[in-house]
N, C-alpha and C. Protein backbone atom coordinates (compact mmCIF):
# COMPACT_ATOMS: atom_id res chain seq x y z
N UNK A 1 -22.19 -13.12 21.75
CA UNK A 1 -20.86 -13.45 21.28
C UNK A 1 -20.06 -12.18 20.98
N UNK A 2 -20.51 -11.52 20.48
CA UNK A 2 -20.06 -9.81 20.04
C UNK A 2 -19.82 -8.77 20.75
N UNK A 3 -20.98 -9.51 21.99
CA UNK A 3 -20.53 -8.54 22.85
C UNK A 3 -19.31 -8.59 24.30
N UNK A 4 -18.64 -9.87 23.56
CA UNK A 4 -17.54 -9.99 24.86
C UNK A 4 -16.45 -9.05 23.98
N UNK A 5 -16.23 -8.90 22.98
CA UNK A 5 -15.44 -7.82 21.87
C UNK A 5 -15.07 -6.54 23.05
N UNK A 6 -13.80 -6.09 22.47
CA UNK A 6 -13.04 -4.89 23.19
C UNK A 6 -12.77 -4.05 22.37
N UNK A 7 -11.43 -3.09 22.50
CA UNK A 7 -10.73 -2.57 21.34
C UNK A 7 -9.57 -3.34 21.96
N UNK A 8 -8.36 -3.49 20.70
CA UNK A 8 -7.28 -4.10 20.87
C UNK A 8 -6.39 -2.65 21.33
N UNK A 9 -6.00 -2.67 22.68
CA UNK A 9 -5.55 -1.62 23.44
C UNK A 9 -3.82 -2.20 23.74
N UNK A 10 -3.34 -3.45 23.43
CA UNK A 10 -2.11 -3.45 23.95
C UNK A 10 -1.89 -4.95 23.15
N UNK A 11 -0.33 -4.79 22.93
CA UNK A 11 0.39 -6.23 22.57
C UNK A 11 -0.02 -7.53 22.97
N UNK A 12 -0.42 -7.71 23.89
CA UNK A 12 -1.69 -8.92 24.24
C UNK A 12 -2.36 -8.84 23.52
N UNK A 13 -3.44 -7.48 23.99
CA UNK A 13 -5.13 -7.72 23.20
C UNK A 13 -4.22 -8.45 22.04
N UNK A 14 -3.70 -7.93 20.87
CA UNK A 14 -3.36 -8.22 20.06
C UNK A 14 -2.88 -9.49 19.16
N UNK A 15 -2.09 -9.88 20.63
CA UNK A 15 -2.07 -11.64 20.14
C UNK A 15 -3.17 -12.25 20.15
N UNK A 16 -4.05 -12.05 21.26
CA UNK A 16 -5.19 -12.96 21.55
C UNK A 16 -6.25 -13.02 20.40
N UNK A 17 -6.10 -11.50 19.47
CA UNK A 17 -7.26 -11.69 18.34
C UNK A 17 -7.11 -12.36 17.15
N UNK A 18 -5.17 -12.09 17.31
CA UNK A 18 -5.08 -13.00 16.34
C UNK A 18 -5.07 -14.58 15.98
N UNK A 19 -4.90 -14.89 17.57
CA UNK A 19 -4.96 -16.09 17.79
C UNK A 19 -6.21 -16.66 17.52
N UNK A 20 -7.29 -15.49 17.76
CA UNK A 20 -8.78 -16.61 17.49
C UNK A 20 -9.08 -16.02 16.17
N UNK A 21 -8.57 -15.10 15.63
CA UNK A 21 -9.29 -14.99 14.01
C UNK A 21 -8.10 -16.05 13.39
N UNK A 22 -7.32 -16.88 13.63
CA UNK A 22 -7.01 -18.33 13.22
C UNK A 22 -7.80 -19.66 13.42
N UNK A 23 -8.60 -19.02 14.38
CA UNK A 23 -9.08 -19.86 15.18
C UNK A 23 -10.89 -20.00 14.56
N UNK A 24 -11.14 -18.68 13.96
CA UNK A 24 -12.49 -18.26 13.21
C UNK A 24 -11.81 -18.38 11.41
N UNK A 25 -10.89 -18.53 11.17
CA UNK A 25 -10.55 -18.31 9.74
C UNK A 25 -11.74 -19.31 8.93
N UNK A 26 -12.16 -18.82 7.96
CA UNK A 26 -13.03 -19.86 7.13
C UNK A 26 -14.59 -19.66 7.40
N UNK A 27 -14.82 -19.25 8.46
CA UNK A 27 -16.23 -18.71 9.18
C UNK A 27 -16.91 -18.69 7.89
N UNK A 28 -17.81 -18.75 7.89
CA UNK A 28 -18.86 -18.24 6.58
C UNK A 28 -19.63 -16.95 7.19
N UNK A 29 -19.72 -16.03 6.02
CA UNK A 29 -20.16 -14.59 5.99
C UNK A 29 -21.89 -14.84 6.68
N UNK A 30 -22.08 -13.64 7.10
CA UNK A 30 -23.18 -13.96 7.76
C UNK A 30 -23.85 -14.58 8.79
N UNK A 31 -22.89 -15.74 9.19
CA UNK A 31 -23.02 -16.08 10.48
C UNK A 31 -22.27 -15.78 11.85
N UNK A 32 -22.61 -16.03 13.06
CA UNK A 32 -22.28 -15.77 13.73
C UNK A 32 -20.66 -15.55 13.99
N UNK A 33 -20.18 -16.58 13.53
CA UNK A 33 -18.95 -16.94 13.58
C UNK A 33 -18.06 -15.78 12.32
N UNK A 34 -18.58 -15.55 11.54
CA UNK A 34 -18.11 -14.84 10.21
C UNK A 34 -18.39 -13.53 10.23
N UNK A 35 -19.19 -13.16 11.66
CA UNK A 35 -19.46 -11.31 11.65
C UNK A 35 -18.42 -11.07 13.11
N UNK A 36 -18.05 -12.48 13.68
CA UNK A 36 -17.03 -11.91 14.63
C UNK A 36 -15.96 -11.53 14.17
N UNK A 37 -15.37 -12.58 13.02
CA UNK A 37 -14.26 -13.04 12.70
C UNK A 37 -14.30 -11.09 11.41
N UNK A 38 -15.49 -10.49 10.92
CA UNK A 38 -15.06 -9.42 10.55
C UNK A 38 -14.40 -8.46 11.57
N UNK A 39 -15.85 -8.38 12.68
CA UNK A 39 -15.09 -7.34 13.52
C UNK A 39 -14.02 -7.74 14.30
N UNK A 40 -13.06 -8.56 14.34
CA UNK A 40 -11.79 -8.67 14.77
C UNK A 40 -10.95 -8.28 13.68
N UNK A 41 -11.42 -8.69 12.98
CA UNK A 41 -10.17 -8.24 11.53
C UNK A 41 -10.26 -6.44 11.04
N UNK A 42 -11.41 -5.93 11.84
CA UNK A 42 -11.22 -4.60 11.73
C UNK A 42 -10.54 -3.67 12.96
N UNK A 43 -11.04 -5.10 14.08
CA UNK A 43 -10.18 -4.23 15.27
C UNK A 43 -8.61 -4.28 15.38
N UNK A 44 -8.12 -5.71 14.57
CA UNK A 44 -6.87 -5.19 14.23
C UNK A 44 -6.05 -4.66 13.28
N UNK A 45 -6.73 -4.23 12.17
CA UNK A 45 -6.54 -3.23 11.56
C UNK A 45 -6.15 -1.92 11.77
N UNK A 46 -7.39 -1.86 12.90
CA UNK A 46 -6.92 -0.22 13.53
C UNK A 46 -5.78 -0.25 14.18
N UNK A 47 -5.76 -1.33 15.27
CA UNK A 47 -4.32 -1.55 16.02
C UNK A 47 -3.50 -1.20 15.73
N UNK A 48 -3.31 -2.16 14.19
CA UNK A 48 -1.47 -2.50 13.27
C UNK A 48 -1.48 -1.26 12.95
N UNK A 49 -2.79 0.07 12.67
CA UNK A 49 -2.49 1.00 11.57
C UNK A 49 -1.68 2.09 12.35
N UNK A 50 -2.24 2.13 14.21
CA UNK A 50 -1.67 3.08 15.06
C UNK A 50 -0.58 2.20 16.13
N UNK A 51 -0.09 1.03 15.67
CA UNK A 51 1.15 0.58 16.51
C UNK A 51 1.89 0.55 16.02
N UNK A 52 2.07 0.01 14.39
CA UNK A 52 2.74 -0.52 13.09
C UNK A 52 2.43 0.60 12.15
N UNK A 53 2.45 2.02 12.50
CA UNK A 53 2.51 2.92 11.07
C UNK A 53 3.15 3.08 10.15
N UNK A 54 3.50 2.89 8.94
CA UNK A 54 4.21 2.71 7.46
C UNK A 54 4.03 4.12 6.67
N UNK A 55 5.06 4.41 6.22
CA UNK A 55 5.07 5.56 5.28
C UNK A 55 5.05 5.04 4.00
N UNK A 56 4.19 5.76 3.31
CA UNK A 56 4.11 5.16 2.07
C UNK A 56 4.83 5.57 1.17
N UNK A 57 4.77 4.61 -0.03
CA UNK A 57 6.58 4.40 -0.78
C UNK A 57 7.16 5.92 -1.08
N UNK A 58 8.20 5.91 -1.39
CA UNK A 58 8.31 7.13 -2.03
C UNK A 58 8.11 6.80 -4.38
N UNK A 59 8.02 7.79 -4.62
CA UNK A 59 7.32 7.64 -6.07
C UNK A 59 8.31 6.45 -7.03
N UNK A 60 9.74 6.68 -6.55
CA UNK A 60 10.25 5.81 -7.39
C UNK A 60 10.41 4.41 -6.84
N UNK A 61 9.98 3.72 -5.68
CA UNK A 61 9.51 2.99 -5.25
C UNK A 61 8.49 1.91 -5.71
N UNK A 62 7.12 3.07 -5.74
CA UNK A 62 5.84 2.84 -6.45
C UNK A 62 5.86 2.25 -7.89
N UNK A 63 6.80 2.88 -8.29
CA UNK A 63 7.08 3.11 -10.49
C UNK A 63 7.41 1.94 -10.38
N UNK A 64 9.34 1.34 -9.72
CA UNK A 64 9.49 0.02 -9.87
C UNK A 64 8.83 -1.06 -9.20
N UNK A 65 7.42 -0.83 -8.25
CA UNK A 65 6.76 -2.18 -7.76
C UNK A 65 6.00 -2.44 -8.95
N UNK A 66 4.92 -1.57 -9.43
CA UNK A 66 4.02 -1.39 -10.42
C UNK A 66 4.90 -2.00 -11.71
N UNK A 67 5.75 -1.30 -12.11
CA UNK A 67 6.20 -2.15 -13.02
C UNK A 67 6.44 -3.88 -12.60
N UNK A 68 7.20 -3.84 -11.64
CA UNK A 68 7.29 -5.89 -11.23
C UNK A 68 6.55 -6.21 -11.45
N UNK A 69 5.00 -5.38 -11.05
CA UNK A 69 3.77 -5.91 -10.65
C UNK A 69 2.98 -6.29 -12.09
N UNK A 70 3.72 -5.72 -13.26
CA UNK A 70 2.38 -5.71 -14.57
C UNK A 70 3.59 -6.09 -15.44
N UNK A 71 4.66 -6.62 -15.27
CA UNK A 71 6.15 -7.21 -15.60
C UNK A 71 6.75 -5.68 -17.06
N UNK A 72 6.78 -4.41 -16.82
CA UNK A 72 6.85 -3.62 -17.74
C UNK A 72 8.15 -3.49 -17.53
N UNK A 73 8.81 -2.88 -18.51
CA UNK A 73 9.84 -2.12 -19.01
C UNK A 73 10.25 -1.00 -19.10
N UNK A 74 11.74 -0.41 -19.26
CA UNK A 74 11.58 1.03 -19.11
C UNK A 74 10.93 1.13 -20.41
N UNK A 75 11.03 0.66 -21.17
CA UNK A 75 10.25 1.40 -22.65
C UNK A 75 8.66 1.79 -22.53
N UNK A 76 8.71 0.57 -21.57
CA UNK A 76 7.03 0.40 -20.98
C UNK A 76 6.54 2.03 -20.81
N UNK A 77 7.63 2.83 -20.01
CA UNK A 77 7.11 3.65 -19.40
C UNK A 77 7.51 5.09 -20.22
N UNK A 78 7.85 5.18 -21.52
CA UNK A 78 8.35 6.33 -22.26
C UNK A 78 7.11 6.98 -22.25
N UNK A 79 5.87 6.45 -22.63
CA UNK A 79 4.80 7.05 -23.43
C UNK A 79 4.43 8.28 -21.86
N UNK A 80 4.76 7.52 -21.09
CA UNK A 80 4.08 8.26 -19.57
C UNK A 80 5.13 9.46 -18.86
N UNK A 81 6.45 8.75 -19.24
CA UNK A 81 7.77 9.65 -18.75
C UNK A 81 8.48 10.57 -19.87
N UNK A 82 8.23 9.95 -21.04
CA UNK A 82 9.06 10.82 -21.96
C UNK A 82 10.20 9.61 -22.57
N UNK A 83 10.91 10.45 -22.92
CA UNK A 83 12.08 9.54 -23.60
C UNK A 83 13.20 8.74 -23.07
N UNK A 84 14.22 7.20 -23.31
CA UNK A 84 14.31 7.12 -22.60
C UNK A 84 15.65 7.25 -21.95
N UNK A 85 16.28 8.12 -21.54
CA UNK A 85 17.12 8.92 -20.72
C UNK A 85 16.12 9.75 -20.09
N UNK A 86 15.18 10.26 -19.99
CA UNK A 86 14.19 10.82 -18.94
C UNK A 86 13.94 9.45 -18.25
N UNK A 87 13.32 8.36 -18.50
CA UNK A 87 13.04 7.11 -17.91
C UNK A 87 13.79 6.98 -16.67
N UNK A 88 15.61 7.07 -17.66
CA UNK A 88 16.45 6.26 -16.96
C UNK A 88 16.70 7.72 -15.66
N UNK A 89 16.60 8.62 -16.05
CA UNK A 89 16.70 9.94 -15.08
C UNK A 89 15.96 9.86 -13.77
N UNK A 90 14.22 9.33 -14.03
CA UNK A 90 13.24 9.43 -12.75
C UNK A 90 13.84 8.24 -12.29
N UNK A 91 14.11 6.96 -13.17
CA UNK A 91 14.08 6.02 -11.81
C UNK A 91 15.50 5.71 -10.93
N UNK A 92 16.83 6.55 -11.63
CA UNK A 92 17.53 6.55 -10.84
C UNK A 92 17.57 7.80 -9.75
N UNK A 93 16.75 8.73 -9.92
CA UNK A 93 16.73 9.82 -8.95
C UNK A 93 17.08 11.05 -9.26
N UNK A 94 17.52 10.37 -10.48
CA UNK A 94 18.39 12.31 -11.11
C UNK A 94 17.11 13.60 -11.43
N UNK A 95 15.94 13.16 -11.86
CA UNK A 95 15.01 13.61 -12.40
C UNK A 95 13.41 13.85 -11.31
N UNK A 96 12.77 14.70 -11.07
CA UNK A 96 12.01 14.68 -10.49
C UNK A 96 10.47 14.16 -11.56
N UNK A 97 9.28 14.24 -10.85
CA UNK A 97 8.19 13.79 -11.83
C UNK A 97 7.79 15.07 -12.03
N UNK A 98 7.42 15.53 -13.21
CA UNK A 98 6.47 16.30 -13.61
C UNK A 98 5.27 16.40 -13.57
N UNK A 99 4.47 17.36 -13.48
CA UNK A 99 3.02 17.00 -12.98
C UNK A 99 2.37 16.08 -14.21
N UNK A 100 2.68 16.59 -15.67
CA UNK A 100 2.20 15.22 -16.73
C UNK A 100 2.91 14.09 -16.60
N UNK A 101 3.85 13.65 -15.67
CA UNK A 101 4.25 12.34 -15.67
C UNK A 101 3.44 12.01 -14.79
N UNK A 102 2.81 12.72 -13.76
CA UNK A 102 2.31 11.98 -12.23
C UNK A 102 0.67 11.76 -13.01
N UNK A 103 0.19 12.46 -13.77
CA UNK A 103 -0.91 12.29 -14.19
C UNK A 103 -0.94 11.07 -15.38
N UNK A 104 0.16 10.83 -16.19
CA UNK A 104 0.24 9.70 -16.86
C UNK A 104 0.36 8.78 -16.34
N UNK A 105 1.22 8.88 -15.26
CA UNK A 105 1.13 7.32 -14.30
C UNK A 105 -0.12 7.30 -13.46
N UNK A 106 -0.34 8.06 -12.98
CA UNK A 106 -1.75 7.79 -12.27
C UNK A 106 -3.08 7.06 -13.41
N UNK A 107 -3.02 7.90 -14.26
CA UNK A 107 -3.82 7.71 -15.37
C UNK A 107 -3.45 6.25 -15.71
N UNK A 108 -2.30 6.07 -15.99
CA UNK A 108 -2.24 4.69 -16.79
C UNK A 108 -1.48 3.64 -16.11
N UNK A 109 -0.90 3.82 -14.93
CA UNK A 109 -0.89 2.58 -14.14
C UNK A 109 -1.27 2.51 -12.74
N UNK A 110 -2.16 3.75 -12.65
CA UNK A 110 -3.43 2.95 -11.32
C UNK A 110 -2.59 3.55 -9.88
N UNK A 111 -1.12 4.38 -9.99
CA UNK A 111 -0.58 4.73 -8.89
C UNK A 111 -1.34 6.25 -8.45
N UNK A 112 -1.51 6.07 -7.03
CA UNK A 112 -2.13 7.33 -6.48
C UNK A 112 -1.04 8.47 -6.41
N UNK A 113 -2.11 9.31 -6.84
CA UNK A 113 -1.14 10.87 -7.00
C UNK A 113 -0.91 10.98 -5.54
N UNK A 114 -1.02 10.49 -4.76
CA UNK A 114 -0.69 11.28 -3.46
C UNK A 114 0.85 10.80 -2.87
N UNK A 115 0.72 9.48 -3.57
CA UNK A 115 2.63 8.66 -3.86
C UNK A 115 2.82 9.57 -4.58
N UNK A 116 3.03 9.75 -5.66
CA UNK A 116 3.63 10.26 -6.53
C UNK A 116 4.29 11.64 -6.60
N UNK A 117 3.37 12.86 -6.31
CA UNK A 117 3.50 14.13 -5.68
C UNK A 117 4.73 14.01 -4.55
N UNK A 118 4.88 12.60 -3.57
CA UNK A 118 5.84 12.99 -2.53
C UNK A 118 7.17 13.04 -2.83
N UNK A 119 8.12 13.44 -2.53
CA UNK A 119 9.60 13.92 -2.35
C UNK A 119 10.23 12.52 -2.50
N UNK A 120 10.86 12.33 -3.75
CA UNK A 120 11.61 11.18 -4.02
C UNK A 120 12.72 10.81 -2.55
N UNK A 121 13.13 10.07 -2.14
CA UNK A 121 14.38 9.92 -1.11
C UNK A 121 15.40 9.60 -1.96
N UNK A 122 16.76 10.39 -1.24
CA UNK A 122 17.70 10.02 -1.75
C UNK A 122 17.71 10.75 -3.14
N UNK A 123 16.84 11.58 -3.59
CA UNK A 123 16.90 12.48 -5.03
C UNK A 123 18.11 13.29 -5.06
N UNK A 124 18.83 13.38 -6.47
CA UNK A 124 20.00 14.14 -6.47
C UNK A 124 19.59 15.48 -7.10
N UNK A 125 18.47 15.89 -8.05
CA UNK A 125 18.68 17.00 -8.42
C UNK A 125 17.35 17.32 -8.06
């Protein structure tokens, strides 16, 4: 069964895997049906990651998903940013992060320094 498997090389391959990992959805782990239905879901993974490449957010991006995401406030975020006209500074763009802000947010809401470190878009100062 595994071994009729390809790599997903083109916009076809692509429909067709997805069409049968709809078609395998629910498989139970371990069986036959549930170790195909992984390695399709890894072969299009790779696909989407080199057809469909995404840049990841820029930092003030990250700040207001994370916040939606844990329903916080700017006050939420003084203890990590500072005071709040610094708050209101990073998330409108005026303000860059400091390396103790990128380590407070990393530290305390789980965002990777490697978002964070990047070049705000659209930053004014």
């Amino acid at each position: 069964m595994a071994a009729d498997l390809k790599p997903i090389r083109s916009e076809r391959d692509y429909e067709e895997a997805l069409a049968e990992v709809e078609d395998l959805w629910g498989a139970k782990a371990g069986t036959p049906e549930g170790d195909r239905l992984d390695i399709l879901a890894t072969l299009i993974d790779a696909y989407e990651a080199k057809a469909y490449p995404m840049d990841p957010p820029d930092p003030v991006e990250a700040i207001r998903f994370r916040m939606e995401q844990q329903g916080l406030t700017r006050k939420d975020l003084e203890p990590m940013i500072g005071p709040r006209n610094r708050v209101a500074d990073v998330l409108n763009r005026k303000r860059s992060l400091s390396i103790d802000m990128i380590r407070q947010l990393h530290s305390r809401l789980g965002i990777s320094a490697e978002v964070l470190i990047r070049p705000s878009r659209g930053k004014v100062a």
